[in-house]
C-alpha atoms as a PDB file:
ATOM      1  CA  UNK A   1     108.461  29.015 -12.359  1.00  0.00           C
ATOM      2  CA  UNK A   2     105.292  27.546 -11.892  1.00  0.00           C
ATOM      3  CA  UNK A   3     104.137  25.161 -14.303  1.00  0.00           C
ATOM      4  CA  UNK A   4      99.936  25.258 -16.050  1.00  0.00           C
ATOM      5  CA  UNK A   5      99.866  21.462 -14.938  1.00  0.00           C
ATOM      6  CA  UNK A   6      99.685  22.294 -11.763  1.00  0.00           C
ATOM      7  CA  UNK A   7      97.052  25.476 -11.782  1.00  0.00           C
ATOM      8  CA  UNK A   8      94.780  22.979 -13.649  1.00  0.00           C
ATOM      9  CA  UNK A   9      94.849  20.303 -10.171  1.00  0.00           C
ATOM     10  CA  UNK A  10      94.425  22.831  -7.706  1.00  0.00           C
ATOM     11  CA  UNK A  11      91.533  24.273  -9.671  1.00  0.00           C
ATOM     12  CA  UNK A  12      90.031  20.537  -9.901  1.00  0.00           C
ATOM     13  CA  UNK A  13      90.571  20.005  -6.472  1.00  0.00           C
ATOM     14  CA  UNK A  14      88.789  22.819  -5.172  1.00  0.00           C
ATOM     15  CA  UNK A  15      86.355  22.090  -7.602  1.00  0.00           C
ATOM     16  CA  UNK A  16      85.535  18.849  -5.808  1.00  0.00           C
ATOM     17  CA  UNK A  17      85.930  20.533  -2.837  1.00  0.00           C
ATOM     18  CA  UNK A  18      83.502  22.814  -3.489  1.00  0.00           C
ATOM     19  CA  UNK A  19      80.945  20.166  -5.528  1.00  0.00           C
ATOM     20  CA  UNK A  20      81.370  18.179  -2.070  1.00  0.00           C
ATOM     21  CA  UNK A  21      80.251  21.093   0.235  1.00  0.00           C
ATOM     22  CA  UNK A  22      76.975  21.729  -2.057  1.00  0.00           C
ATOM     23  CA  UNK A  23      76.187  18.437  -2.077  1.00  0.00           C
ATOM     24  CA  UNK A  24      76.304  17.963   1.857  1.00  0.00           C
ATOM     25  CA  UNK A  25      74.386  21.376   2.038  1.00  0.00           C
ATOM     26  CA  UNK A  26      71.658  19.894   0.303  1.00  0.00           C
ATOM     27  CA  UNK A  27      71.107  16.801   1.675  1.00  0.00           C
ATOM     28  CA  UNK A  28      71.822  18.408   5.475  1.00  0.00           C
ATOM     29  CA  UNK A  29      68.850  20.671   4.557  1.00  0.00           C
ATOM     30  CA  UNK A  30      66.550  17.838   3.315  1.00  0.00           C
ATOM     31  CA  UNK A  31      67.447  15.490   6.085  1.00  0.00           C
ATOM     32  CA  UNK A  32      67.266  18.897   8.996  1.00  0.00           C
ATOM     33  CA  UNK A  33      63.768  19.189   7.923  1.00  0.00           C
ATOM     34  CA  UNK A  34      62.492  15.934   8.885  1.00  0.00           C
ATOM     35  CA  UNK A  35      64.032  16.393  12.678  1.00  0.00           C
ATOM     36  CA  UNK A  36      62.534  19.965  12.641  1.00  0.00           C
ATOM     37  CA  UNK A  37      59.570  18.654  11.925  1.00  0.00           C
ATOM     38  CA  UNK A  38      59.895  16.010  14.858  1.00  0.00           C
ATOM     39  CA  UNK A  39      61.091  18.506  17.232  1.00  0.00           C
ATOM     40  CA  UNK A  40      57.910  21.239  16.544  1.00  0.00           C
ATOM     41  CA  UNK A  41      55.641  17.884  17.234  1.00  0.00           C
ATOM     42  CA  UNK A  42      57.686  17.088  20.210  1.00  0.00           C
ATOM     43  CA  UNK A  43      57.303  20.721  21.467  1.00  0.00           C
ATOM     44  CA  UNK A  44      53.747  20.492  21.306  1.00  0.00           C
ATOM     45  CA  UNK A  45      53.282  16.626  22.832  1.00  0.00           C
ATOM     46  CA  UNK A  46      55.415  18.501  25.799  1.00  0.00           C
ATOM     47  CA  UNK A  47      52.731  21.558  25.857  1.00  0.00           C
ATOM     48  CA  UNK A  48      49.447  19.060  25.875  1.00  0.00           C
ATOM     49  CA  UNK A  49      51.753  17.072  28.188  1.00  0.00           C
ATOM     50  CA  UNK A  50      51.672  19.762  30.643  1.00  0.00           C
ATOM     51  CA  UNK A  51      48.289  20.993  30.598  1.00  0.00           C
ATOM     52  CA  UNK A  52      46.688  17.730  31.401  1.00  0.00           C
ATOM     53  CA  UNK A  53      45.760  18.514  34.365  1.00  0.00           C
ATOM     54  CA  UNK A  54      43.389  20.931  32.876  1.00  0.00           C
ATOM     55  CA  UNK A  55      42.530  19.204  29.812  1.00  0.00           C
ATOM     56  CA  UNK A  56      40.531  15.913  28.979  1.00  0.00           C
ATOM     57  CA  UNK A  57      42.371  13.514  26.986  1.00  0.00           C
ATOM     58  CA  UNK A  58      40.184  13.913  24.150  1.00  0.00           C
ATOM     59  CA  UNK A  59      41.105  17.628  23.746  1.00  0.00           C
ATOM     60  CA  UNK A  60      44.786  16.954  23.996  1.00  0.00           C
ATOM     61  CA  UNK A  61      44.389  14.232  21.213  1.00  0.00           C
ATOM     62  CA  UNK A  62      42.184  16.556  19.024  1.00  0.00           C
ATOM     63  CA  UNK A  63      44.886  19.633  19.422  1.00  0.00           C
ATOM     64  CA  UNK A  64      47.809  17.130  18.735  1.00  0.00           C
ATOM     65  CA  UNK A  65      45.884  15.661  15.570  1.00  0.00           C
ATOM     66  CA  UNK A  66      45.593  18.678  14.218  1.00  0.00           C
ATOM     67  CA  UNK A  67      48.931  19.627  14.980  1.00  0.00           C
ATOM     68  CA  UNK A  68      50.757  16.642  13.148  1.00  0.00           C
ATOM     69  CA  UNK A  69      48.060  17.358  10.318  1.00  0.00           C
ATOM     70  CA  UNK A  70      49.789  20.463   9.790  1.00  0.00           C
ATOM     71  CA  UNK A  71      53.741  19.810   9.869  1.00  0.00           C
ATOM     72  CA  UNK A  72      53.316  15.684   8.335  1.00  0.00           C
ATOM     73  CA  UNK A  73      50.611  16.039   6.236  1.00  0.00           C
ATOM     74  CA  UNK A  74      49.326  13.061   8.304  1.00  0.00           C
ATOM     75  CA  UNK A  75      47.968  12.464  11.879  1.00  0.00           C
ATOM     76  CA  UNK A  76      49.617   9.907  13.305  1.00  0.00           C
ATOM     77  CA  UNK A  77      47.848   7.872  16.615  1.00  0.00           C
ATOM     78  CA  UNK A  78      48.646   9.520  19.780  1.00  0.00           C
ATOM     79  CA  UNK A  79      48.416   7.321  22.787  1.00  0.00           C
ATOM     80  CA  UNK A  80      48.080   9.611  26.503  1.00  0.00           C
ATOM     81  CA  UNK A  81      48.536   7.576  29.594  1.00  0.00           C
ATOM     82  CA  UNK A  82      47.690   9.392  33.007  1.00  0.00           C
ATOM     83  CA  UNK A  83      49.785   7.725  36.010  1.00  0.00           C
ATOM     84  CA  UNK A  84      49.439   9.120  39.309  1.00  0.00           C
ATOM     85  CA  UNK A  85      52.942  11.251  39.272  1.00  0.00           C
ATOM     86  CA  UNK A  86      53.164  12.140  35.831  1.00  0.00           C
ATOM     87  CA  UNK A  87      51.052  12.219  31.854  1.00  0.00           C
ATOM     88  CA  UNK A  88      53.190  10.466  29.519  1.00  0.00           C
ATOM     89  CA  UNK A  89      52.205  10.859  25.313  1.00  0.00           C
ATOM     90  CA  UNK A  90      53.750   9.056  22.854  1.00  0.00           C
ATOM     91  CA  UNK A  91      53.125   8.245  19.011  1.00  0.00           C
ATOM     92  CA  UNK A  92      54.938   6.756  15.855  1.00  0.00           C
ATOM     93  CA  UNK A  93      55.456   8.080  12.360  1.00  0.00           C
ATOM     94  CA  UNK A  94      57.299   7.806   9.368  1.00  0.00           C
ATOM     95  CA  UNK A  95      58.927   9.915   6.900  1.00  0.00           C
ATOM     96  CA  UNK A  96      60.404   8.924   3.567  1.00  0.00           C
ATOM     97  CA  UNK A  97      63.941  10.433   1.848  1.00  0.00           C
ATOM     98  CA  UNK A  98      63.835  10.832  -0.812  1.00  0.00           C
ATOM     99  CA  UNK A  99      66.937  12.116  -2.452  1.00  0.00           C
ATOM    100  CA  UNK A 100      69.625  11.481  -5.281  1.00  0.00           C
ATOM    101  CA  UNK A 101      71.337   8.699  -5.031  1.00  0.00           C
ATOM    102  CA  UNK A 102      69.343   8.069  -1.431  1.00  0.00           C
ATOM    103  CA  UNK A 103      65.935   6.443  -0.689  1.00  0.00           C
ATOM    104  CA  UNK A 104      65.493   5.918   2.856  1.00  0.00           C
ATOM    105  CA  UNK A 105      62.213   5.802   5.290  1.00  0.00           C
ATOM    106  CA  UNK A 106      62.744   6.859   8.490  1.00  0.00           C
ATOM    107  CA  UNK A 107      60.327   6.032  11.620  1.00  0.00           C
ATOM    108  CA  UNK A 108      60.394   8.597  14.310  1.00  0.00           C
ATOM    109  CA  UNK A 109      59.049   8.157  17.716  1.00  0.00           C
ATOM    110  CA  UNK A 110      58.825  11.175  19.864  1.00  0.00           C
ATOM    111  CA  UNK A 111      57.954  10.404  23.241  1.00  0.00           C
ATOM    112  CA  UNK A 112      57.489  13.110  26.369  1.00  0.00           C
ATOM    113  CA  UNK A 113      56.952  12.984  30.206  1.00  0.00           C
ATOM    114  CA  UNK A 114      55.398  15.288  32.523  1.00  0.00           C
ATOM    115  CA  UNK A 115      55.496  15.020  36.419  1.00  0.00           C
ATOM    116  CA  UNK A 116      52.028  16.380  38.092  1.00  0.00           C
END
């Protein structure tokens, strides 16, 4: 015979179980946007990376701008140095957490290479 005490702590527990698993949901959401966000601007350094052969620096800058502008909300400084094997582009931005119980900044710093 099964006693009612006992239905009432399984329920409970999967209850916290289940309160648990929503909870890391949502912050795994908010937190997965900020690196998707990071890797679409690191996808496009890598494009402008490899096209500057073709390309002056002042295009690639204008087309990453205006890039950033559209997934941050912000254009962050890009910095393009030419050597005389590969282009490297770099910049440095922050994005802020903001989340129950959680307030945290975090600085990215995507960075790309590209051989000639």
């Amino acid at each position: 015979m099964v006693s009612l005490h006992r239905r009432g702590t399984s329920t409970f527990g999967c209850l916290v179980m289940l309160v648990l698993f929503v909870g890391a949901v949502y912050y795994g959401i908010h937190v997965g946007e900020i690196y998707w966000r990071y890797y679409e601007l690191l996808d496009g350094m890598r494009q402008q990376a490899r096209l500057a052969r073709v390309f002056p620096d002042d295009s690639i800058r204008l087309h990453l701008t205006a890039q950033a502008d559209s997934l941050l909300g912000e254009s962050p400084r890009f910095v393009i140095q030419r050597g005389p094997a590969r282009t490297t582009i770099s910049t440095e931005y922050s994005e802020t957490l903001e989340l129950p119980l959680l307030k945290r900044t975090i600085v990215l710093r995507p960075r790309v290479q590209e051989p000639f």
